[in-house]
Protein backbone atom coordinates (compact mmCIF):
# COMPACT_ATOMS: atom_id res chain seq x y z
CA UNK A 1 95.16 115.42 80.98
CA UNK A 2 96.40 115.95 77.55
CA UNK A 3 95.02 119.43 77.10
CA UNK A 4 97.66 122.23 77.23
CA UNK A 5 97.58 123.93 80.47
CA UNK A 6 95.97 127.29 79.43
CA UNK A 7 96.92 129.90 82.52
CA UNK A 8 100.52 130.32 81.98
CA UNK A 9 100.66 134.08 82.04
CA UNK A 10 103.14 136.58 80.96
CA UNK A 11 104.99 137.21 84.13
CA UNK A 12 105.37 133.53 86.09
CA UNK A 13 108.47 132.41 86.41
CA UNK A 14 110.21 129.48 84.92
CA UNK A 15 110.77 127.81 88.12
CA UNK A 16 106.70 128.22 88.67
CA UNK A 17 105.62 127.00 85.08
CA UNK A 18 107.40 123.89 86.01
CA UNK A 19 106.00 123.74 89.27
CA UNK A 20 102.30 124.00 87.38
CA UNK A 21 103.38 121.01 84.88
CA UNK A 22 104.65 118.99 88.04
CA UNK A 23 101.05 119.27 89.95
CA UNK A 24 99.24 118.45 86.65
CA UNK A 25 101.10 115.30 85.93
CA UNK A 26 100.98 114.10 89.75
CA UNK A 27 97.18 115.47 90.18
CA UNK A 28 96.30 111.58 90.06
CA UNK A 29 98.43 110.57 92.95
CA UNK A 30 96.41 113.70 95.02
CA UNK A 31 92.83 112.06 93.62
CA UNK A 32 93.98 108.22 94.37
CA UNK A 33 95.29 109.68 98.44
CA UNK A 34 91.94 111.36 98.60
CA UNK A 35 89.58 108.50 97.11
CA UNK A 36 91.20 106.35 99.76
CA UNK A 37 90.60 109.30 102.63
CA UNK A 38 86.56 109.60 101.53
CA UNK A 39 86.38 105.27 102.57
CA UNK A 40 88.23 105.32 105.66
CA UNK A 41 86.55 105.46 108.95
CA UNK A 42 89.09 107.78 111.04
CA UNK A 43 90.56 110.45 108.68
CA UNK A 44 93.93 110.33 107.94
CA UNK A 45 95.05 113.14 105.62
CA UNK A 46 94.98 116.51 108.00
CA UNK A 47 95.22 118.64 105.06
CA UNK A 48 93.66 118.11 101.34
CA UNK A 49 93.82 120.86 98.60
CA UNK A 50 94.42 122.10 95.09
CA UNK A 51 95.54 125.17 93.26
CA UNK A 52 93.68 126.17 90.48
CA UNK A 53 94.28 129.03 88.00
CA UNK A 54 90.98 131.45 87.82
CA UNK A 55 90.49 133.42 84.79
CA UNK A 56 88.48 136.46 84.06
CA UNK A 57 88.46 139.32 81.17
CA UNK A 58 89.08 142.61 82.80
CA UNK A 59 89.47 145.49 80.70
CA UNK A 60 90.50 143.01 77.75
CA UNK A 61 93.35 141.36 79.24
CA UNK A 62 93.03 138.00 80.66
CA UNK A 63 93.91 138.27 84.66
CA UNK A 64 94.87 134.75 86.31
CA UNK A 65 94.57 134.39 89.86
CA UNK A 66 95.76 130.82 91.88
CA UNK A 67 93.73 130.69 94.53
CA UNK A 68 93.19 127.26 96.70
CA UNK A 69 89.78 124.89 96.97
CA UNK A 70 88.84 122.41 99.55
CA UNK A 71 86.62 119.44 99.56
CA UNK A 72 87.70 117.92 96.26
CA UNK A 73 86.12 116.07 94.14
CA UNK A 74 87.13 114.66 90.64
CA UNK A 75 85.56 112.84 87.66
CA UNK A 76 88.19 112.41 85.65
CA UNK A 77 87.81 115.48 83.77
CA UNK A 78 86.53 118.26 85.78
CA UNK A 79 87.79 119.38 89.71
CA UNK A 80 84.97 120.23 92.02
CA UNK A 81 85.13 121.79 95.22
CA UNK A 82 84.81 125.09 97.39
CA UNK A 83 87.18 127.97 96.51
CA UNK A 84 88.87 128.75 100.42
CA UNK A 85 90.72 132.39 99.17
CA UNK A 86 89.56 135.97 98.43
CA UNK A 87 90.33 137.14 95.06
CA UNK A 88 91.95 140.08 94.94
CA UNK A 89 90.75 141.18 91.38
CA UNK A 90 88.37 138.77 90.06
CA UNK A 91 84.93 139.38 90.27
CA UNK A 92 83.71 135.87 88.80
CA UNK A 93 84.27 134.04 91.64
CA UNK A 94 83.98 134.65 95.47
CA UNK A 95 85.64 132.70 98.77
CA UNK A 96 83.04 130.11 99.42
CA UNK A 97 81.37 129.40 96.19
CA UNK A 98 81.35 125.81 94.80
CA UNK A 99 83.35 125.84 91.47
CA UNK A 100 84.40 123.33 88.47
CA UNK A 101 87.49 123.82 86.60
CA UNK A 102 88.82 121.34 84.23
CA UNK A 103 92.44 119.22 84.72
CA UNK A 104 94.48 121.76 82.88
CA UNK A 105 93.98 124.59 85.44
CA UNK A 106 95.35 122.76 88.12
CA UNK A 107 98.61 124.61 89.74
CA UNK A 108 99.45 122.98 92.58
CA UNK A 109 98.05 120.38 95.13
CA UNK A 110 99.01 119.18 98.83
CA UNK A 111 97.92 116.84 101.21
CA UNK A 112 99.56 116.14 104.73
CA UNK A 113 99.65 113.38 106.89
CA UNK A 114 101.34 112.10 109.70
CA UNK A 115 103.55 115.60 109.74
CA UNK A 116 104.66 115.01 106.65
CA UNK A 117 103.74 117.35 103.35
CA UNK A 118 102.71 115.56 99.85
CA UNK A 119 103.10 117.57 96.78
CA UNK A 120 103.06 121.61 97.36
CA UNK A 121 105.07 122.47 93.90
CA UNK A 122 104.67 126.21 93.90
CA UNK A 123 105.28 125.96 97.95
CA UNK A 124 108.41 124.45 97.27
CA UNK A 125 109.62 126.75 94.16
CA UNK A 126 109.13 129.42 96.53
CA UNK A 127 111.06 127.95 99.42
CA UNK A 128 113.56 127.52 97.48
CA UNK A 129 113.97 130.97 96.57
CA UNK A 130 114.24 131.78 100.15
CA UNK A 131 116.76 131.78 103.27
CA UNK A 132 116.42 129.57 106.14
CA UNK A 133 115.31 131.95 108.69
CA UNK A 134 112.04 132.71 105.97
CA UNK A 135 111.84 129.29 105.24
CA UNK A 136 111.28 128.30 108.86
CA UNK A 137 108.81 131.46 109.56
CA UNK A 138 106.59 130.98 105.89
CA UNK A 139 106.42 127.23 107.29
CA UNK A 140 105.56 128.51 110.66
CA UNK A 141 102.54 130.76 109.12
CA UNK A 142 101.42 127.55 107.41
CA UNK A 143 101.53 125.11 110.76
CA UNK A 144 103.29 122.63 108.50
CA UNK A 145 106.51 120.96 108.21
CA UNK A 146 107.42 120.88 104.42
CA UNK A 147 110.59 119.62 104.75
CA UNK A 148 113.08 119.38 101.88
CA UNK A 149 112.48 121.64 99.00
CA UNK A 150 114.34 119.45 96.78
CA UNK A 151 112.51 116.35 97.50
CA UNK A 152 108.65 116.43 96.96
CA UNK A 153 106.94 113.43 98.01
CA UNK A 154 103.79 112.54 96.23
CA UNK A 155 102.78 109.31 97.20
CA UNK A 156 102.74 107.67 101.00
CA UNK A 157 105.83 106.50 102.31
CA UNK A 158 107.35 106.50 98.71
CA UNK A 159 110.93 106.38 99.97
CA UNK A 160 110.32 103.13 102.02
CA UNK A 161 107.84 101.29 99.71
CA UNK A 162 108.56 102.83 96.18
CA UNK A 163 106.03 99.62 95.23
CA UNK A 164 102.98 102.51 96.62
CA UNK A 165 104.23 104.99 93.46
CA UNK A 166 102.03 101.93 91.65
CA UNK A 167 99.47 101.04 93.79
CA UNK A 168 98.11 102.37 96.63
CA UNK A 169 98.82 100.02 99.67
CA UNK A 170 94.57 100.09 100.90
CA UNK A 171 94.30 98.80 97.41
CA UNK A 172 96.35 95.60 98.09
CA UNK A 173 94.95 95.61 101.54
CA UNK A 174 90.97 95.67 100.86
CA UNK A 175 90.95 92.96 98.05
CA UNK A 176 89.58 90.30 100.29
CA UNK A 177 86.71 92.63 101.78
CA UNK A 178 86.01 93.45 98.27
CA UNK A 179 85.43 90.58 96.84
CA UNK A 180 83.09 89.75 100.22
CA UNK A 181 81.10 92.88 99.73
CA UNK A 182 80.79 92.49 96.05
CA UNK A 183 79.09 88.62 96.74
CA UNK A 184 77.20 90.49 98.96
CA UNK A 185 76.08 93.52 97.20
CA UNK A 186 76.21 92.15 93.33
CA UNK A 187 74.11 95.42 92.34
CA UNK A 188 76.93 97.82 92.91
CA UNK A 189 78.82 96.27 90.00
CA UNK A 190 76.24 97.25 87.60
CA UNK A 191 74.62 100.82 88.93
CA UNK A 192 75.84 103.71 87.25
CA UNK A 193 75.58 107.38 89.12
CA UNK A 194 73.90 110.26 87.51
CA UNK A 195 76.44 110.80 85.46
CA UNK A 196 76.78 107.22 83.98
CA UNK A 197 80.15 106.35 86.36
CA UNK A 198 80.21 103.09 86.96
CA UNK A 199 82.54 101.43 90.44
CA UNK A 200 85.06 100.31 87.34
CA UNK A 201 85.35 104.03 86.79
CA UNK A 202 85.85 105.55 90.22
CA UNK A 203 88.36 102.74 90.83
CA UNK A 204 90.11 103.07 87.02
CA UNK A 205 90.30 107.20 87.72
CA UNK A 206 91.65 106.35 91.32
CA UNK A 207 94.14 103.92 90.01
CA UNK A 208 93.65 101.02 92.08
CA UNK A 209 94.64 98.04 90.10
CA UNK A 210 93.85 95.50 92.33
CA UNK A 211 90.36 96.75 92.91
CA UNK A 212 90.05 96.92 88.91
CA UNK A 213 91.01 93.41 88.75
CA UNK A 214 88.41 91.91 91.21
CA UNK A 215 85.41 94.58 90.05
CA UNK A 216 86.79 92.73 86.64
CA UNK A 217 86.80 89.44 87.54
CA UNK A 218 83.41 89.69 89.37
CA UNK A 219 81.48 90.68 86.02
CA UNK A 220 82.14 94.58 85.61
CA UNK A 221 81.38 95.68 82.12
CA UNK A 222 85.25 97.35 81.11
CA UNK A 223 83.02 98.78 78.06
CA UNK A 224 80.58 100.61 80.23
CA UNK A 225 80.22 104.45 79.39
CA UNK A 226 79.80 107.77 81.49
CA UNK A 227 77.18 109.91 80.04
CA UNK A 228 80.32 111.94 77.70
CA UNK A 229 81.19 108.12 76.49
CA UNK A 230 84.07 107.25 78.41
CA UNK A 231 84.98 104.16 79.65
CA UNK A 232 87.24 103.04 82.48
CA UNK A 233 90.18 102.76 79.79
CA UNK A 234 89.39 105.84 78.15
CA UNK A 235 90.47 107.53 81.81
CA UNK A 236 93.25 105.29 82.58
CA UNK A 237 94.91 106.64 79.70
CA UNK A 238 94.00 109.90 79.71
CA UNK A 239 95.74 109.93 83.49
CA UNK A 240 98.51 107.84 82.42
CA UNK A 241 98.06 104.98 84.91
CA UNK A 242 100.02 102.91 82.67
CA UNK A 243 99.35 99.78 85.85
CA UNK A 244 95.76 99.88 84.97
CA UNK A 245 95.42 100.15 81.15
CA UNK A 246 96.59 96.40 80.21
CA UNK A 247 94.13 95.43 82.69
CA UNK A 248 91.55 97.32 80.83
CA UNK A 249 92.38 96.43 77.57
């Protein structure tokens, strides 16, 4: 996530440059929430997305468009997922199509759960901007409650358990059936995807610590490498889950 965010054109606004910065540096809170939400048996999240910046060349002049996917997935490096808006001048990309853009185009993310709105940068720069009665009928177009603009939330119940801003409470939670389905399935420790991702990986990218820990302590190879070469520490640096990296080490 070190690479300088590339889309901010002429034209945005202070308050939404800082709103872009904000969603990159909190993207891995989105990806840990969502890694969770792709295990669980009855969905919790009713709302996952991100806002990506689209490029195209158009009569020599780079045109940016943030436009909303669905269905996320992440590697570490690259966002995958189906685009969910209609550009209105690029030509490069259509509503529907499967894309992959890399960290540094991200410009906003949300999920919701339990009525409650998690990230939403550029919502909230924009709310803020507004009066109440717009405030109340832009949330009422949306069907969500986004609550305080000055008070982004970006990880579950935060403000009662500040402890889940470090480690997502399943984490904690699913240790012991962990370390029973790892007895069980000793294979999974080993295999390595398509793309040379280990578990280790997934779990170092996701930032569960504890789940790190046991995958560690049950014989996972911490120098394993993806197909580009990186290995579980090589991520938990790069997304600054600063938890995960003395593990690693």
């Amino acid at each position: 996530m070190e690479n300088t965010p590339i889309f901010f054109a002429d034209g945005e606004s202070p308050k939404m440059i800082e709103a872009f910065k904000k969603a990159q540096e909190t993207f891995k809170y989105f990806w840990r929430e969502l890694s969770w939400e792709y295990r669980r048996i009855v969905p919790a999240l009713d709302v996952a997305c991100v806002k990506l910046a689209f490029t195209q060349e158009i009569n020599n002049e780079t045109v940016v468009e943030h436009m909303w996917i669905n269905e996320i997935n992440f590697d570490g490096e690259k966002i995958k997922g189906i685009l969910v808006n209609d550009p209105n001048e690029l030509t490069n990309v259509s509503n529907g199509e499967y894309v992959e853009i890399p960290t540094n185009q991200i410009s906003d993310w949300l999920f919701v759960t339990q009525d409650k709105t998690y990230g939403g940068f550029t919502i909230q720069a924009m709310r803020s901007e507004m009066d109440e009665t717009e405030r109340e009928e832009h949330d009422a177009a949306w069907g969500l409650n986004f609550g305080d603009y000055n008070s982004i939330l970006i990880a579950y119940e935060q403000k009662e358990k500040p402890e889940n801003l470090i480690e997502h409470p399943m984490s904690r939670n699913m240790k012991e059936s962990l370390v029973d389905f790892v007895k069980a399935n000793p294979n999974e420790i080993t295999a390595q995807d398509e793309f040379g991702y280990t578990f280790l990986h997934r779990e170092a990218i996701a930032g569960n610590s504890t789940i790190v820990e046991v995958l560690l302590e049950s014989g996972a190879d911490k120098n394993a490498k993806t197909n580009n070469d990186k290995t579980p520490l090589d991520f938990a640096e790069q997304l600054k889950w600063e938890h995960i990296i003395p593990i690693l080490k």
